[in-house]
PDB file of N, CA and C in Angstrom:
ATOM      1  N   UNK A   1     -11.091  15.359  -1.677  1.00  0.00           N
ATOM      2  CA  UNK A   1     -10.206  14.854  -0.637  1.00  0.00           C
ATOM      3  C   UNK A   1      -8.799  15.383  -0.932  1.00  0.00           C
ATOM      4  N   UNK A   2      -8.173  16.042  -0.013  1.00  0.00           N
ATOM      5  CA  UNK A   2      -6.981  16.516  -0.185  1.00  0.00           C
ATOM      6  C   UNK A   2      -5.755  15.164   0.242  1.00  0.00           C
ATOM      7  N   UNK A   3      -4.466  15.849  -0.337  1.00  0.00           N
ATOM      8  CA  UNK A   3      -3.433  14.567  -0.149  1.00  0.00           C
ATOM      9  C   UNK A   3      -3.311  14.257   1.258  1.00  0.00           C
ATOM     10  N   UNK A   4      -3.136  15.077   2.320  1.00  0.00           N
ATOM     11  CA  UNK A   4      -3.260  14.249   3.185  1.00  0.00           C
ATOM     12  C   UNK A   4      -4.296  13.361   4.076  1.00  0.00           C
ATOM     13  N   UNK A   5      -5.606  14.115   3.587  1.00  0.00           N
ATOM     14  CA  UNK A   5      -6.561  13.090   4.436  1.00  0.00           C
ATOM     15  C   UNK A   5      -6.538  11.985   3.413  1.00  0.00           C
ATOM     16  N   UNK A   6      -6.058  11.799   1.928  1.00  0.00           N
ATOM     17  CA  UNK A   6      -6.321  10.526   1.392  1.00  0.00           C
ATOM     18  C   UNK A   6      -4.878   9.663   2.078  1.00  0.00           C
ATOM     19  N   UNK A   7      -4.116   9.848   2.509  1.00  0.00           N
ATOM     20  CA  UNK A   7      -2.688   9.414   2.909  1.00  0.00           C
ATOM     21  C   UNK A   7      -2.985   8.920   4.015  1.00  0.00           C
ATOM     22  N   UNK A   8      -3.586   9.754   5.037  1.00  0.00           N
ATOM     23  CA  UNK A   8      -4.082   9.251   6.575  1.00  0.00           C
ATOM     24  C   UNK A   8      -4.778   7.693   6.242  1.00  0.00           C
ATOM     25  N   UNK A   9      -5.868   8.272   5.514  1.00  0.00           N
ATOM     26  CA  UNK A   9      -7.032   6.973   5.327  1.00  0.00           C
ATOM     27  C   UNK A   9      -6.083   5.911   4.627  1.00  0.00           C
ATOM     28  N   UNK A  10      -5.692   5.610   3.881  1.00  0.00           N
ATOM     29  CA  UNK A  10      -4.895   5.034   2.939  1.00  0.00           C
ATOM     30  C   UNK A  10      -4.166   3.785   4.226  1.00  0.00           C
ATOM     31  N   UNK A  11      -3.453   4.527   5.012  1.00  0.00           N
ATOM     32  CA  UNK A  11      -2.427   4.173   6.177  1.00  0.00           C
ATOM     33  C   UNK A  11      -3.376   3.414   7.234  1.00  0.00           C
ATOM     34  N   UNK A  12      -5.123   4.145   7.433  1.00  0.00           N
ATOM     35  CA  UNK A  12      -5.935   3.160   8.261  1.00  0.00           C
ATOM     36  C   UNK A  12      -6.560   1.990   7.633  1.00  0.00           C
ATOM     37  N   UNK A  13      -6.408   1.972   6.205  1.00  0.00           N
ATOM     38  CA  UNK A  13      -7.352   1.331   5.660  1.00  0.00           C
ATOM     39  C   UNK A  13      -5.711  -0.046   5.581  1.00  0.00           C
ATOM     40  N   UNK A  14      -4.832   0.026   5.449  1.00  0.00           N
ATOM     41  CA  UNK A  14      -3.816  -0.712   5.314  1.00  0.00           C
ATOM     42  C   UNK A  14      -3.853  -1.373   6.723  1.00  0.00           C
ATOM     43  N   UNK A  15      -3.727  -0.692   7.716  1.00  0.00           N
ATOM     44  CA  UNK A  15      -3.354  -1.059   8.928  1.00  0.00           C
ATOM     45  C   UNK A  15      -4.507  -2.295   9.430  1.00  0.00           C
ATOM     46  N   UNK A  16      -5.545  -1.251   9.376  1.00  0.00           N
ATOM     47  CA  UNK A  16      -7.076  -2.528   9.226  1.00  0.00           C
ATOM     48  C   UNK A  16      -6.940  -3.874   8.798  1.00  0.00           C
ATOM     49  N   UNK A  17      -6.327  -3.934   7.105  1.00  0.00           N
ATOM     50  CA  UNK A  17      -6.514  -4.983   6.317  1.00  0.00           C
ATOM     51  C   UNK A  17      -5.645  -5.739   7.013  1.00  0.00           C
ATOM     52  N   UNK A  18      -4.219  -5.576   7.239  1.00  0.00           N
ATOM     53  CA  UNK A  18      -3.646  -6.273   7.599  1.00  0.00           C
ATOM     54  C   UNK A  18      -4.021  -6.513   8.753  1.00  0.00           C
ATOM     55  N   UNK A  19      -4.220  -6.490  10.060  1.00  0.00           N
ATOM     56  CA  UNK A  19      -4.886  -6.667  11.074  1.00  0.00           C
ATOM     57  C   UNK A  19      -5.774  -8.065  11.230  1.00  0.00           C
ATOM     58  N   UNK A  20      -6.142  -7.569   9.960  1.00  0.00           N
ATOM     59  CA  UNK A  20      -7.429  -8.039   9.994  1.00  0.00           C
ATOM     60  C   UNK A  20      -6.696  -9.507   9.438  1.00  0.00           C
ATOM     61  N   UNK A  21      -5.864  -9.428   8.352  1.00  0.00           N
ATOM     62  CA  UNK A  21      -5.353 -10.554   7.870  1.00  0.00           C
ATOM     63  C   UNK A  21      -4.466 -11.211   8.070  1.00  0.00           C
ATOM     64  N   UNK A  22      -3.743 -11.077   9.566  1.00  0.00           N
ATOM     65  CA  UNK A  22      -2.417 -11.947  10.311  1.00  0.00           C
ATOM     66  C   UNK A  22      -3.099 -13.054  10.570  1.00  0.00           C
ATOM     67  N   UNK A  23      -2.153 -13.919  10.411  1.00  0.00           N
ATOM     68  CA  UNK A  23      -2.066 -15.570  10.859  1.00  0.00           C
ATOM     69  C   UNK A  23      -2.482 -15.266  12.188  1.00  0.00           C
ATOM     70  N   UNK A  24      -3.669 -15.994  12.983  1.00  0.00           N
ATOM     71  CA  UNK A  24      -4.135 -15.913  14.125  1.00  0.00           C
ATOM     72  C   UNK A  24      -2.719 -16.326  15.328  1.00  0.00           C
ATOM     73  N   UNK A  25      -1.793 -16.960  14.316  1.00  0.00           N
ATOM     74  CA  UNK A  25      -0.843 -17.477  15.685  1.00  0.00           C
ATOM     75  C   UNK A  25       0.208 -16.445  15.778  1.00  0.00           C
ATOM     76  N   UNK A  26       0.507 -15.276  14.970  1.00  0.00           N
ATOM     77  CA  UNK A  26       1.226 -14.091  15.009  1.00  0.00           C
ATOM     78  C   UNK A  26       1.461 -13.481  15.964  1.00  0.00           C
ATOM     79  N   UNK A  27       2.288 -12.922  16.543  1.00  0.00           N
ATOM     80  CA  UNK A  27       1.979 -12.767  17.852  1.00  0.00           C
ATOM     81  C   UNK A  27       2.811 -11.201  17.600  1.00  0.00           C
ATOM     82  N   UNK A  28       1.993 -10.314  16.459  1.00  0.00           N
ATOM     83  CA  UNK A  28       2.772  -9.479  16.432  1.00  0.00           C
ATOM     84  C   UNK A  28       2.111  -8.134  17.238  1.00  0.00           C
ATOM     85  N   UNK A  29       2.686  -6.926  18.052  1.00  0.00           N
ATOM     86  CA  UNK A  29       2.094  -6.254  18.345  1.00  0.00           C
ATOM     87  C   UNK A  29       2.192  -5.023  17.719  1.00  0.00           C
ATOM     88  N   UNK A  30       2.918  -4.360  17.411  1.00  0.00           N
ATOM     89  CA  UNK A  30       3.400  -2.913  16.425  1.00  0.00           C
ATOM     90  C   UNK A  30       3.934  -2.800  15.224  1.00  0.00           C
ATOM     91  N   UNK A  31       3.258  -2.466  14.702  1.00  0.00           N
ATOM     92  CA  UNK A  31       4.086  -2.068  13.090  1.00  0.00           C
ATOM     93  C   UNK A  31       3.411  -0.907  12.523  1.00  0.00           C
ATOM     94  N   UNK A  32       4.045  -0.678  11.555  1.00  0.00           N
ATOM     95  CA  UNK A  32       4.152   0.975  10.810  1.00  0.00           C
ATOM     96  C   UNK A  32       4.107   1.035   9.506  1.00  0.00           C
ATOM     97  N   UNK A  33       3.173   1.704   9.258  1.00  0.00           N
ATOM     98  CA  UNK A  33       3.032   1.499   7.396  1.00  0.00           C
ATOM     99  C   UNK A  33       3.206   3.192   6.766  1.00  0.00           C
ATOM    100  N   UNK A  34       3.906   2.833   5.745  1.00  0.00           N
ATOM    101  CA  UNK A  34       4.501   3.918   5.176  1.00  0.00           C
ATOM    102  C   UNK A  34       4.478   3.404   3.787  1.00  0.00           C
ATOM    103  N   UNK A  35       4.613   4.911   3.137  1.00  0.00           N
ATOM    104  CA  UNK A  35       4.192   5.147   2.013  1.00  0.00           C
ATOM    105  C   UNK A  35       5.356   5.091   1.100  1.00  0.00           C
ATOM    106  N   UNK A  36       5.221   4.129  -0.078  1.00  0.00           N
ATOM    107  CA  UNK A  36       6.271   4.078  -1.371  1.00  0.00           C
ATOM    108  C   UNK A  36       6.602   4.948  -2.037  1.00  0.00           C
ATOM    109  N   UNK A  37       5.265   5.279  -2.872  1.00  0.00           N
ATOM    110  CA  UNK A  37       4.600   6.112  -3.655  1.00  0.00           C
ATOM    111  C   UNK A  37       3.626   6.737  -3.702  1.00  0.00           C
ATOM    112  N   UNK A  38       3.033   7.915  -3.776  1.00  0.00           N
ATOM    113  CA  UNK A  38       2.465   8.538  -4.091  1.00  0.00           C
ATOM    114  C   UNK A  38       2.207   9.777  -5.333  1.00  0.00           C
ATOM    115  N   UNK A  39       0.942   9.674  -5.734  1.00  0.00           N
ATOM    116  CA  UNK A  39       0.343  10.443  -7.310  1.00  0.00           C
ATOM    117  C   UNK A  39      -0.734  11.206  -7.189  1.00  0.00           C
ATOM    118  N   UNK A  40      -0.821  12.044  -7.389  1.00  0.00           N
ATOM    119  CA  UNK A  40      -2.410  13.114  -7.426  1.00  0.00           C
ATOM    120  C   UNK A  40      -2.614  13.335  -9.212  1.00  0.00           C
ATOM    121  N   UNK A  41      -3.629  13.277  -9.233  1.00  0.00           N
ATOM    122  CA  UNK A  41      -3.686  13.509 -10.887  1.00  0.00           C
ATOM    123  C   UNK A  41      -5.344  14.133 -10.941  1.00  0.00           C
ATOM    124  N   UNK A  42      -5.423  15.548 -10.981  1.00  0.00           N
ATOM    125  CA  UNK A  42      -6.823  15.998 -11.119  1.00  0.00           C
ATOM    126  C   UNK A  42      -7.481  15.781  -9.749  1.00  0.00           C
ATOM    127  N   UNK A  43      -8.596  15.204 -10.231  1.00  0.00           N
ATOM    128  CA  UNK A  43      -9.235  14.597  -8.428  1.00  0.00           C
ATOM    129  C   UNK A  43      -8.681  13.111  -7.786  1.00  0.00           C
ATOM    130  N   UNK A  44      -7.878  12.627  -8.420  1.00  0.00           N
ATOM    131  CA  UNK A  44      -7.689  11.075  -8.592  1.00  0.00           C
ATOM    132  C   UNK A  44      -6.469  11.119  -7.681  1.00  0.00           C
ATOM    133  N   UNK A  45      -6.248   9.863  -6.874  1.00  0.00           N
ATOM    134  CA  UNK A  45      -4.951   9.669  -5.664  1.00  0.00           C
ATOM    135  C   UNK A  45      -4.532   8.587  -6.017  1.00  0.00           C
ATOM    136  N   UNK A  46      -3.395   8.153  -6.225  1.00  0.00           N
ATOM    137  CA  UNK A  46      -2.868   6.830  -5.784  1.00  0.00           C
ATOM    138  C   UNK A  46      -1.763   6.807  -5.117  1.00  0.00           C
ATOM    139  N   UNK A  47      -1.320   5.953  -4.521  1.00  0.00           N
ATOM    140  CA  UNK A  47      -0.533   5.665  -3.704  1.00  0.00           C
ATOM    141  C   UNK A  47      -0.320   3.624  -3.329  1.00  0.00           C
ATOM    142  N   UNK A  48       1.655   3.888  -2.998  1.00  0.00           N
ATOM    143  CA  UNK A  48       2.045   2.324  -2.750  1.00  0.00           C
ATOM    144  C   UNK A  48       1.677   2.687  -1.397  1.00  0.00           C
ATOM    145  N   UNK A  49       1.928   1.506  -0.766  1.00  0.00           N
ATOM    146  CA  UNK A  49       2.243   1.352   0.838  1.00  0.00           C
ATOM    147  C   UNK A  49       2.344   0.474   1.256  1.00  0.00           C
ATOM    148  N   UNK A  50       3.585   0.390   2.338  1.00  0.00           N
ATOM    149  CA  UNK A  50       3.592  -1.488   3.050  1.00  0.00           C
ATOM    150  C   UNK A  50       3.882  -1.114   4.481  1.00  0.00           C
ATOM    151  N   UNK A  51       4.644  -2.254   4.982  1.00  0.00           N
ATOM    152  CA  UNK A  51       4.214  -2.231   6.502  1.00  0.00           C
ATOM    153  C   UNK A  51       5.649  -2.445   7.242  1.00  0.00           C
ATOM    154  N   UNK A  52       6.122  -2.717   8.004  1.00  0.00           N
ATOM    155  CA  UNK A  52       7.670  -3.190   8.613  1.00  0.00           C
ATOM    156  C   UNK A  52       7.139  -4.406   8.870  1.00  0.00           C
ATOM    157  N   UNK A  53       5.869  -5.222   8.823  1.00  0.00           N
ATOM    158  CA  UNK A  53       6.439  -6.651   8.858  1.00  0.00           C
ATOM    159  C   UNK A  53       6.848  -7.466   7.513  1.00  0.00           C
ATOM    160  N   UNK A  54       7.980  -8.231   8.011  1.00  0.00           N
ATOM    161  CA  UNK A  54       8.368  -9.266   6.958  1.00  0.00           C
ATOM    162  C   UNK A  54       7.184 -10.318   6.297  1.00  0.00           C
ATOM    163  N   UNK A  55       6.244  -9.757   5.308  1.00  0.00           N
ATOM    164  CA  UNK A  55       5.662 -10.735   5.088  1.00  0.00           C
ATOM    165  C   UNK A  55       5.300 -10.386   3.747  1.00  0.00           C
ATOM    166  N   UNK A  56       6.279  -9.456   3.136  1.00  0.00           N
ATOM    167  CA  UNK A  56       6.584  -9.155   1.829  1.00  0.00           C
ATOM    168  C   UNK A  56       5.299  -8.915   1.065  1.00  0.00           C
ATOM    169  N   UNK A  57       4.698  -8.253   2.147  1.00  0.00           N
ATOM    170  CA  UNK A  57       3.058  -7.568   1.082  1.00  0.00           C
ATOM    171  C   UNK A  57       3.070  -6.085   0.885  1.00  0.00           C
ATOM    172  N   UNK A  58       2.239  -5.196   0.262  1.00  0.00           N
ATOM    173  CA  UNK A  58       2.502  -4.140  -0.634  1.00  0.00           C
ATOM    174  C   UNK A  58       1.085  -3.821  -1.032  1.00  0.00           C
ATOM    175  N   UNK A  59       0.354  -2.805  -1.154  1.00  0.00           N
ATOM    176  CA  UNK A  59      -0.769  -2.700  -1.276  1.00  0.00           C
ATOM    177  C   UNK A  59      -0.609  -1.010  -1.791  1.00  0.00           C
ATOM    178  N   UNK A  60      -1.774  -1.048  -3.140  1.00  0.00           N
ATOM    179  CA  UNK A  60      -2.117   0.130  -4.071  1.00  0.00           C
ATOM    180  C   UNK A  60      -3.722   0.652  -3.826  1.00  0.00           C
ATOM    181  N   UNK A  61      -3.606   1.614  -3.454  1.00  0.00           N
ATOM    182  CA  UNK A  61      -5.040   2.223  -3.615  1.00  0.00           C
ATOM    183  C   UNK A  61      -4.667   3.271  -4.218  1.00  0.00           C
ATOM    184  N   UNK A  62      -6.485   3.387  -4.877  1.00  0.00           N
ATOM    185  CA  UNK A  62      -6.573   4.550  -6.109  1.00  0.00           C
ATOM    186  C   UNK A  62      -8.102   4.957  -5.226  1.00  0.00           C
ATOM    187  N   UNK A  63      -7.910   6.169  -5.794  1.00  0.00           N
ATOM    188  CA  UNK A  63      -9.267   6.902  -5.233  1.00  0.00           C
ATOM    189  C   UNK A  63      -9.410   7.983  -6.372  1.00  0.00           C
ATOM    190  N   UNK A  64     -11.013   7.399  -6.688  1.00  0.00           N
ATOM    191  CA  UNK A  64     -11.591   7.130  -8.215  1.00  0.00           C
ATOM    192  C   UNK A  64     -12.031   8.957  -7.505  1.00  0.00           C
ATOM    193  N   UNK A  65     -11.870  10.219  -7.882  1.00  0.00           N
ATOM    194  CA  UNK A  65     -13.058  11.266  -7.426  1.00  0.00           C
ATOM    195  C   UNK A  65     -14.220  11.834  -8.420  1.00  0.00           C
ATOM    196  N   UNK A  66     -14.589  10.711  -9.443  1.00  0.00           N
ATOM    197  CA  UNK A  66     -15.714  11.396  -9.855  1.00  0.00           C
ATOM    198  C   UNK A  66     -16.671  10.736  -9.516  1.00  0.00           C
ATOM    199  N   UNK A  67     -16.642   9.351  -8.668  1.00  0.00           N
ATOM    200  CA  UNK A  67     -16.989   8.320  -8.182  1.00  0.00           C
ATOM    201  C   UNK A  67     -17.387   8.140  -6.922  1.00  0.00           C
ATOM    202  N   UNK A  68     -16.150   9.062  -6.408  1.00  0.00           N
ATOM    203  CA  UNK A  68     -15.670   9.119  -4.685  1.00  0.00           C
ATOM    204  C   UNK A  68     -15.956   7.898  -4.238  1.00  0.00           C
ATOM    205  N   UNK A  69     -15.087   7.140  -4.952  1.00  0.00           N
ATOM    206  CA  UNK A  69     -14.776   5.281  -4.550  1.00  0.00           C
ATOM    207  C   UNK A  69     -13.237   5.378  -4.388  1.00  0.00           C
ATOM    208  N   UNK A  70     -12.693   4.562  -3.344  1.00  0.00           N
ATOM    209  CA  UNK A  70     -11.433   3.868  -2.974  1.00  0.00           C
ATOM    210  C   UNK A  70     -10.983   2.402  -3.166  1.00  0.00           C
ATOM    211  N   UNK A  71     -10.199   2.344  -4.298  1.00  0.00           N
ATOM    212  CA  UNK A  71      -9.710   0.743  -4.432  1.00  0.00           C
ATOM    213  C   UNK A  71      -8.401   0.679  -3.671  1.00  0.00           C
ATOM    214  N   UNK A  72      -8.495  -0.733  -3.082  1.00  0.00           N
ATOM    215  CA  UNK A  72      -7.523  -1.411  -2.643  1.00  0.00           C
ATOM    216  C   UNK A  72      -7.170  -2.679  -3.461  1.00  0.00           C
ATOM    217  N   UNK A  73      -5.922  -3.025  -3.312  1.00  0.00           N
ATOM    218  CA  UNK A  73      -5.487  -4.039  -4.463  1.00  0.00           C
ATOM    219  C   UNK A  73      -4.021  -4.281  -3.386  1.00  0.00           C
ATOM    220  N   UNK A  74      -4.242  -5.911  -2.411  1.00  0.00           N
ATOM    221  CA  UNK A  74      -2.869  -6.171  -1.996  1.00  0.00           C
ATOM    222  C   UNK A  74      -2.344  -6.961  -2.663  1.00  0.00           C
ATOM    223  N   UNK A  75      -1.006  -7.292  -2.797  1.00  0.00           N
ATOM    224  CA  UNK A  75      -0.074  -7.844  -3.700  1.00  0.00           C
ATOM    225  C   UNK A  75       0.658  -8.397  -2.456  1.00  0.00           C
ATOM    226  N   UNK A  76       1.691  -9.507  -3.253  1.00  0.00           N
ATOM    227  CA  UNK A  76       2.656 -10.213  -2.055  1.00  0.00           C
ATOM    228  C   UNK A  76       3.677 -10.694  -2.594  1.00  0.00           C
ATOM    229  N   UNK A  77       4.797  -9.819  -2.611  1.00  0.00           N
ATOM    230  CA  UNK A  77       6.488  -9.948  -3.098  1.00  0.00           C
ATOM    231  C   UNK A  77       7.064 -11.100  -3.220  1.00  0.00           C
ATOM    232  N   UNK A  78       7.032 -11.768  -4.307  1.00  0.00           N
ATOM    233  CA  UNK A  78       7.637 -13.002  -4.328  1.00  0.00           C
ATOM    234  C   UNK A  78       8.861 -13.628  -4.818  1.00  0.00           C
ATOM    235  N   UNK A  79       9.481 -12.472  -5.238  1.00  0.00           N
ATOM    236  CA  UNK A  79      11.262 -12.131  -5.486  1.00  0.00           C
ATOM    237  C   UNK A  79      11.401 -11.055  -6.353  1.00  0.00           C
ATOM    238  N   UNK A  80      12.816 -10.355  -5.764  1.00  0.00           N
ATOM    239  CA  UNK A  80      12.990  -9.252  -6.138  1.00  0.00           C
ATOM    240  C   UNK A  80      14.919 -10.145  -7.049  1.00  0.00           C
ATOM    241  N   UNK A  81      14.801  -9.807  -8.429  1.00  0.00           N
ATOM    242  CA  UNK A  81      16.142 -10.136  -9.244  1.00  0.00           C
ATOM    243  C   UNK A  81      16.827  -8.825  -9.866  1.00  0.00           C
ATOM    244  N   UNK A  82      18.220  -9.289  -9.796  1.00  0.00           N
ATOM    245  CA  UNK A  82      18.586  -7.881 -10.630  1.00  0.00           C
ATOM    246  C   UNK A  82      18.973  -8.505 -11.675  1.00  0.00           C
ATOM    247  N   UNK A  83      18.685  -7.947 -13.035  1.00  0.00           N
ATOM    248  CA  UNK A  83      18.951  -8.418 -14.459  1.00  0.00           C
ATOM    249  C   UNK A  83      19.728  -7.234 -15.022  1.00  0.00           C
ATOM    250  N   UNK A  84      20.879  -7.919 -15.159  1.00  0.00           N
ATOM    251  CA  UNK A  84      22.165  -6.891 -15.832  1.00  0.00           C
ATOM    252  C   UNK A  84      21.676  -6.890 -17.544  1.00  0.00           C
ATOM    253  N   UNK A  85      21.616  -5.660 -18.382  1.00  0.00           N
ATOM    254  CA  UNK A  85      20.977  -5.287 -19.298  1.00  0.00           C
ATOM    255  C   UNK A  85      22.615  -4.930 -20.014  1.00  0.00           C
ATOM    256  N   UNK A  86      23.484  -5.040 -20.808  1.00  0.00           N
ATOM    257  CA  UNK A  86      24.172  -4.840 -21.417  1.00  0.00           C
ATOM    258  C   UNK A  86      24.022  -4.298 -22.838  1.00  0.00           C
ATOM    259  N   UNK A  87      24.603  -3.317 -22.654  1.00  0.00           N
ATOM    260  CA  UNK A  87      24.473  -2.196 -23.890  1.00  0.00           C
ATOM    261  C   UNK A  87      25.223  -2.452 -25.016  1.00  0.00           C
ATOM    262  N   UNK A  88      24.910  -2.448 -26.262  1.00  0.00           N
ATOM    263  CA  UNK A  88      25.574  -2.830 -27.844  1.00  0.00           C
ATOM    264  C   UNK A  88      26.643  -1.840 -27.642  1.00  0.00           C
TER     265      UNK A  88
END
């Protein structure tokens, strides 16, 4: 699988999940999922990706190629802090 058909799929397989997983009373109609991060390593893909709705989720797939399996793994942002690190 080359980077972009794993990127395409990646983006349907996100779009799906979430779809699939809005609060039935949502009444959302369009959103757009785009990519954080992305990694190729040998046959192996990973990639971040989230969505423009506010609902502070984030989702990693890896695509295993000696396997030719795709994991998904969503996550859900539950604060972002900045910690000032002061140098000796």
């Amino acid at each position: 699988m080359g980077s972009k058909e794993f990127i395409e799929k990646c983006k349907d397989i996100v779009k799906n999940y979430t779809i699939e997983h809005l609060d039935k009373t949502d009444s959302v109609s369009d959103f757009d999922i785009f990519v954080v991060w992305y990694c190729k390593t040998l046959q192996n893909h990973k990639a971040l990706l989230s969505t423009t709705l506010f609902d502070g989720m984030y989702y990693e797939l890896t695509f295993n190629g000696d396997k030719k399996e795709l994991y998904l793994d969503a996550y859900k942002k539950f604060e972002n802090r900045c910690i000032k690190i002061e140098e000796e």
